[in-house]
N, C-alpha and C. Protein backbone atom coordinates (compact mmCIF):
# COMPACT_ATOMS: atom_id res chain seq x y z
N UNK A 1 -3.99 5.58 9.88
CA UNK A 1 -2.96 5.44 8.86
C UNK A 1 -3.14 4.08 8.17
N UNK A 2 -3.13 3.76 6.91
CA UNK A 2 -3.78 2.85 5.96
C UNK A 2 -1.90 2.24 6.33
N UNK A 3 -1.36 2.27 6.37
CA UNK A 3 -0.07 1.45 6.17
C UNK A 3 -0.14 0.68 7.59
N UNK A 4 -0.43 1.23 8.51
CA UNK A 4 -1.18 0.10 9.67
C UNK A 4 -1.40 -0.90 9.74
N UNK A 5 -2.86 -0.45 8.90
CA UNK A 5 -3.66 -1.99 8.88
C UNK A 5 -3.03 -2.86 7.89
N UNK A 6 -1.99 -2.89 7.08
CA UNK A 6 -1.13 -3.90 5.82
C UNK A 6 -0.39 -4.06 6.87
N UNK A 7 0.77 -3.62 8.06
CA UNK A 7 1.57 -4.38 8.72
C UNK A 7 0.79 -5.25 9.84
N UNK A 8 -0.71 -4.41 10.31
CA UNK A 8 -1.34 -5.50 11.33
C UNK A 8 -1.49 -6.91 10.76
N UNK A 9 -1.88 -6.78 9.05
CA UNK A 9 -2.10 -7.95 8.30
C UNK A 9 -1.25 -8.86 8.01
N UNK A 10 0.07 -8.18 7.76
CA UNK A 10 1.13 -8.87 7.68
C UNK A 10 1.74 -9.63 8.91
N UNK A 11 1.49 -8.96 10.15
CA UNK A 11 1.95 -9.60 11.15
C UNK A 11 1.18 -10.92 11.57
N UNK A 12 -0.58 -10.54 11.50
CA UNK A 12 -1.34 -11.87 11.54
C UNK A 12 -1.04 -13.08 10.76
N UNK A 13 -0.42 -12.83 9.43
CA UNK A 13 -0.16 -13.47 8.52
C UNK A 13 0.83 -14.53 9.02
N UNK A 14 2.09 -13.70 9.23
CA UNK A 14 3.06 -14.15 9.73
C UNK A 14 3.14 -15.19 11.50
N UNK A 15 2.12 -14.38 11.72
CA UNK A 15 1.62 -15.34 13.30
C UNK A 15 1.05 -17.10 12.97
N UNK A 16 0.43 -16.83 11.89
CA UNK A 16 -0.21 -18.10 11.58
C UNK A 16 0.28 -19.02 11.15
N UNK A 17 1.48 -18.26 10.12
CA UNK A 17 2.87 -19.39 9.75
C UNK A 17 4.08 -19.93 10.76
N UNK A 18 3.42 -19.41 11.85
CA UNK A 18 4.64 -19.79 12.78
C UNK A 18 5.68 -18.64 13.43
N UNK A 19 5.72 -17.11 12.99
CA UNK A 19 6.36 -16.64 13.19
C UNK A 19 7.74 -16.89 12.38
N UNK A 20 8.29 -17.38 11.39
CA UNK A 20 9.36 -17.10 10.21
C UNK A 20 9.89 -16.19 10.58
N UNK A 21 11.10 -16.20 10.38
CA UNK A 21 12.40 -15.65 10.54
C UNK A 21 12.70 -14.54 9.15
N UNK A 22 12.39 -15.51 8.26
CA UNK A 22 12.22 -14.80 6.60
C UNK A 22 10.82 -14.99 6.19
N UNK A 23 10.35 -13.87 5.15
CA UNK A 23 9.11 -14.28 4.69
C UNK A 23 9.09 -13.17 3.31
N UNK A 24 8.56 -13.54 2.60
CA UNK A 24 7.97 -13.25 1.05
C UNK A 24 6.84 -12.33 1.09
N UNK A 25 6.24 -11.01 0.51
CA UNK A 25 5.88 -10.41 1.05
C UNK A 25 5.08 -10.11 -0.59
N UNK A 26 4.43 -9.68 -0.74
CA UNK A 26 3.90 -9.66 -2.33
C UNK A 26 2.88 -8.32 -2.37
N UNK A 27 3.42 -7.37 -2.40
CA UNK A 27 2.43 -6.03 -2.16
C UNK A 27 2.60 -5.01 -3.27
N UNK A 28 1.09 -5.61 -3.32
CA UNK A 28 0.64 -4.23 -4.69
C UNK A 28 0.72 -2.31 -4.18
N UNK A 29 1.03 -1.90 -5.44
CA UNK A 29 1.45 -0.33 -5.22
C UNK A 29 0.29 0.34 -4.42
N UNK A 30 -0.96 -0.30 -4.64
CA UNK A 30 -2.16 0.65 -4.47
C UNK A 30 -1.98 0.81 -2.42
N UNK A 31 -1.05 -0.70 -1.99
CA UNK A 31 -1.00 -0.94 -0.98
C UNK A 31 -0.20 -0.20 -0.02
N UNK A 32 1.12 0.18 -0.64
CA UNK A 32 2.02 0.97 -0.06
C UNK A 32 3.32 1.11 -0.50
N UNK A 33 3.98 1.70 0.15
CA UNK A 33 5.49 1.96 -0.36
C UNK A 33 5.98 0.92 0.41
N UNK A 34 6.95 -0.35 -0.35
CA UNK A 34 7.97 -1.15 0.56
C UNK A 34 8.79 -0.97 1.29
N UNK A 35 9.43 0.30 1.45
CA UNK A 35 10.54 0.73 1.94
C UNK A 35 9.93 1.00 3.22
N UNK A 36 8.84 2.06 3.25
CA UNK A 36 8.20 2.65 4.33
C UNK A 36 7.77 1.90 5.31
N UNK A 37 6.64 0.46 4.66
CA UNK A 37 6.31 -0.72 4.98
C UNK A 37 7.31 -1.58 6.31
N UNK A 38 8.08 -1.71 5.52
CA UNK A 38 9.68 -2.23 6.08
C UNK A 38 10.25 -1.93 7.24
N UNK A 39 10.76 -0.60 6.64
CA UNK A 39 10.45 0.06 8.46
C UNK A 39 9.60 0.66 9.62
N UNK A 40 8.57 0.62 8.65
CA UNK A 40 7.27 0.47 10.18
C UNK A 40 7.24 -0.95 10.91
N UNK A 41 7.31 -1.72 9.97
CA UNK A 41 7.21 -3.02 10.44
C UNK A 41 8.46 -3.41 11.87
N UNK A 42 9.42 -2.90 11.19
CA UNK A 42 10.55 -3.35 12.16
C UNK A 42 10.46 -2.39 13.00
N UNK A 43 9.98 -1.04 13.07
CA UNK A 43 9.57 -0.58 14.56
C UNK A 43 8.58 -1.30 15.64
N UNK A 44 7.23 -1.94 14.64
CA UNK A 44 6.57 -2.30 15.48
C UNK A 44 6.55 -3.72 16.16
N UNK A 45 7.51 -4.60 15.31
CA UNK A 45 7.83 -6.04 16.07
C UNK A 45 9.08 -5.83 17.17
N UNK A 46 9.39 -4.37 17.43
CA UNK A 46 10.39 -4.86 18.30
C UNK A 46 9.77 -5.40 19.28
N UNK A 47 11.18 -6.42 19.81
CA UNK A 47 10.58 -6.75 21.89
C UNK A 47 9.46 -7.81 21.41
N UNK A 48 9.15 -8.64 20.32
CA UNK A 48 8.46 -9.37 19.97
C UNK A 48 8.65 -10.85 19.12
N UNK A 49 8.36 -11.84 19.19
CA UNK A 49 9.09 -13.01 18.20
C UNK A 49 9.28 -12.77 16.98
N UNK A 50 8.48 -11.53 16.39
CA UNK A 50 8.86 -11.67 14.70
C UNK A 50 10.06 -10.15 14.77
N UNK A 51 10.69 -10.00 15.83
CA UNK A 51 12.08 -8.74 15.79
C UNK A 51 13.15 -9.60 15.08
N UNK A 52 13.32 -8.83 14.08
CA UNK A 52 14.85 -9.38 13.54
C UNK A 52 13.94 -10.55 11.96
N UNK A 53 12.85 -10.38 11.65
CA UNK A 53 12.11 -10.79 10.55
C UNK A 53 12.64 -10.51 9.31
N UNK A 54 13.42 -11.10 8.63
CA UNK A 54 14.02 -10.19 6.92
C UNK A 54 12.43 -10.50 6.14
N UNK A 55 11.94 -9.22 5.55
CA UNK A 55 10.75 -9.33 4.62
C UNK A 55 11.54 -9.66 2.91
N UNK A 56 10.71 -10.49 2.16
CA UNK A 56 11.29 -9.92 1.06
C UNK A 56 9.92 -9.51 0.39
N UNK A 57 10.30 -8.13 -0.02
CA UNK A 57 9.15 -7.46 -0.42
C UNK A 57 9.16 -7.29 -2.03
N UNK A 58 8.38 -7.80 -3.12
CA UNK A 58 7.92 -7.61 -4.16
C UNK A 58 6.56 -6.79 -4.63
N UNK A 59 7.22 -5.96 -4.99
CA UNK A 59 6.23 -5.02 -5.66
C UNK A 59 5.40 -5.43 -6.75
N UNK A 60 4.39 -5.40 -6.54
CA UNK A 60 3.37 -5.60 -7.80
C UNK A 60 2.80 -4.19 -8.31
N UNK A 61 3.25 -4.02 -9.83
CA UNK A 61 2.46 -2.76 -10.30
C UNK A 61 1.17 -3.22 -10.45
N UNK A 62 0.77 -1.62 -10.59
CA UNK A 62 -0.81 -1.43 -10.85
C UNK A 62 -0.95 -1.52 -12.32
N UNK A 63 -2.09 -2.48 -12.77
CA UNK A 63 -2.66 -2.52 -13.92
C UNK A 63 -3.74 -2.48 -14.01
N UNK A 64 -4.34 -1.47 -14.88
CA UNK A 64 -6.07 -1.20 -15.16
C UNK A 64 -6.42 -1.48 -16.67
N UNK A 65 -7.60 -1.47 -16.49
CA UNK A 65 -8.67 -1.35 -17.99
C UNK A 65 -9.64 -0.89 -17.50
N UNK A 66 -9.75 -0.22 -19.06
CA UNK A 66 -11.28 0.75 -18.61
C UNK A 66 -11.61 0.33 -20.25
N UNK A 67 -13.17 0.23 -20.12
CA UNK A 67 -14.19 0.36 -20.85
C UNK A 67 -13.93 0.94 -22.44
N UNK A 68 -13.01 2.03 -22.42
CA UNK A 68 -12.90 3.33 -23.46
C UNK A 68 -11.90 2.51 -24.00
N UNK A 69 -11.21 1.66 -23.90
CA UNK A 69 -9.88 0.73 -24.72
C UNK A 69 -8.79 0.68 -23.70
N UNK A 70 -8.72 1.50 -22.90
CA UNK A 70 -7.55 1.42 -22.24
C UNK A 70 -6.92 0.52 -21.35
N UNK A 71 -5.70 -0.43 -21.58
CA UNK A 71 -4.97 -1.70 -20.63
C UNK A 71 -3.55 -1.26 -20.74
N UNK A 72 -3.72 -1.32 -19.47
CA UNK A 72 -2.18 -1.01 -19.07
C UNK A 72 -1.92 -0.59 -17.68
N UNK A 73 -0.38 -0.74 -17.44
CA UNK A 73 0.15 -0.26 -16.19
C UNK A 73 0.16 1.32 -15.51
N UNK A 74 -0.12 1.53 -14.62
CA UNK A 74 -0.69 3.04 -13.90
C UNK A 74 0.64 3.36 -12.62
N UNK A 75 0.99 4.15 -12.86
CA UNK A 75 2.04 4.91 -12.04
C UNK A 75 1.12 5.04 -10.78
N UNK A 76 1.11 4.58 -9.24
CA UNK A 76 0.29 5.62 -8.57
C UNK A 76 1.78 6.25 -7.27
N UNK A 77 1.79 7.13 -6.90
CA UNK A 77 2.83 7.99 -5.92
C UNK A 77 2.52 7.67 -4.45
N UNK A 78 1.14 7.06 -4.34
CA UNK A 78 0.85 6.66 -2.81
C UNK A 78 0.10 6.20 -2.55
N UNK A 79 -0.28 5.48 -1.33
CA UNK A 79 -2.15 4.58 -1.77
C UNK A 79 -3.02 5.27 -1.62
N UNK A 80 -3.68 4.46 -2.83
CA UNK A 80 -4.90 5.35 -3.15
C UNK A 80 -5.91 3.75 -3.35
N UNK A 81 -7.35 4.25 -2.91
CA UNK A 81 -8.31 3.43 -2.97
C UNK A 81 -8.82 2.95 -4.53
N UNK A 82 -8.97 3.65 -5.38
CA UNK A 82 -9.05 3.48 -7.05
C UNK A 82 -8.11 4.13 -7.68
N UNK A 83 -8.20 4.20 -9.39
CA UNK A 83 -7.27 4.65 -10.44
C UNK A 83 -8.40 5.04 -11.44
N UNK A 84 -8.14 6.81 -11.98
CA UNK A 84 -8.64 6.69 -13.00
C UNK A 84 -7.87 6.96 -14.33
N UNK A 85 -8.19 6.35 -15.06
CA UNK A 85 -7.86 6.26 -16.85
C UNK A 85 -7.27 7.37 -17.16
N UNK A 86 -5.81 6.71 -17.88
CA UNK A 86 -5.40 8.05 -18.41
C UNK A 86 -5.39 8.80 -19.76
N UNK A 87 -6.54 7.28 -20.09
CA UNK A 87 -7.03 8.15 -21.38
C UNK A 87 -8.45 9.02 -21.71
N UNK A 88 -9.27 8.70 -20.40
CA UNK A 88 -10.30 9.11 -20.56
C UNK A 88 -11.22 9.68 -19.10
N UNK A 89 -9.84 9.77 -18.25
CA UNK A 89 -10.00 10.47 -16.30
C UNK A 89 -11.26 9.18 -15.89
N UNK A 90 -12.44 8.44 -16.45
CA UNK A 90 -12.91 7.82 -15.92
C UNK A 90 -12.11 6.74 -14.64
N UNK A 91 -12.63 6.26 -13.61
CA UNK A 91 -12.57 4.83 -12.67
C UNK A 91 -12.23 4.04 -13.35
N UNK A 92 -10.79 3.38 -13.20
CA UNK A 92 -10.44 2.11 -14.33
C UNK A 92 -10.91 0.70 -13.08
N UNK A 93 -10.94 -0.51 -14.06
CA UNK A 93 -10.79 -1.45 -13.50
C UNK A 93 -9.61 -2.18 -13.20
N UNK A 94 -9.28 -2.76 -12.17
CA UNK A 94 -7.65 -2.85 -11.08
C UNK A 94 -7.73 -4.36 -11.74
N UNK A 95 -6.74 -4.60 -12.57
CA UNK A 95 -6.35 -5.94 -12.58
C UNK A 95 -5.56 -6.84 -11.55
N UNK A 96 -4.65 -5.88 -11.06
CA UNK A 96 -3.58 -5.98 -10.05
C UNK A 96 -3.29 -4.93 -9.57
N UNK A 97 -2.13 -4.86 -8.40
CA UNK A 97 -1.63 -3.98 -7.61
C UNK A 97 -2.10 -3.67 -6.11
N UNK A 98 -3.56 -4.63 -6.15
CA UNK A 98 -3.83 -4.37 -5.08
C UNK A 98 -3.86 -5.23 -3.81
N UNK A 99 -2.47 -6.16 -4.07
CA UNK A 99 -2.55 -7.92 -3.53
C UNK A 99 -1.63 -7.60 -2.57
N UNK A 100 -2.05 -8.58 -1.14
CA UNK A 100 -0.72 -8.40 -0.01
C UNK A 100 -1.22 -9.62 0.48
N UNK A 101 -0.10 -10.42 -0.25
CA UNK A 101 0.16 -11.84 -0.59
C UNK A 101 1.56 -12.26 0.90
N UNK A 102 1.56 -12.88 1.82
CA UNK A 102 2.39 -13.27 2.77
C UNK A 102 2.83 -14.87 2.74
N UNK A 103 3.94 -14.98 2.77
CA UNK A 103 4.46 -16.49 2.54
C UNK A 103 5.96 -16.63 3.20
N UNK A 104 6.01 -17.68 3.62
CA UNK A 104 7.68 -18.02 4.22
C UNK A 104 8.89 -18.57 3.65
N UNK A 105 10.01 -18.23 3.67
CA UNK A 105 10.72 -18.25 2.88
C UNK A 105 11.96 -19.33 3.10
């Protein structure tokens, strides 16, 4: 399960800062759903120093360009590894959305 390895990351993250009580959380769409995120997370720190962690989670949309003219923001429904163009179905290029940015608050 790809939402896994973003809370294993997040937790390393959070290990290195000390374990924070609060922390800033900066996750692109391509990465996951925040909500879902959220509460996996707080299942898996129970019984652990980061139980009882408030995330604050900011969503970063997805933005592409492709080659054919197209820049702009991309709806995606779940993670997905690329995006293609919705003007021309080609592989766009990911400006953003795909960042999981950890910081203390």
């Amino acid at each position: 399960m790809h939402e896994m390895g973003v809370i294993e990351e997040i937790i390393s993250e959070l290990g290195k800062l000390g374990n924070p009580k609060r922390a800033k959380i900066r996750l692109g769409a391509m990465k996951g759903d925040p909500e879902q995120l959220r509460e996996m997370f707080e299942e898996y720190v129970t019984g652990s120093p980061l139980e009882g962690t408030e995330l604050e989670i900011e969503e970063v949309p997805v933005e592409a360009f492709c080659p054919c003219g197209f820049s702009g923001f991309i709806d995606v429904e779940e993670h997905v590894h690329f995006v293609r163009c919705p003007k021309c179905g080609k592989v766009a290029d990911i400006r953003s959305g795909n960042e999981l940015e950890v910081e203390p608050v």
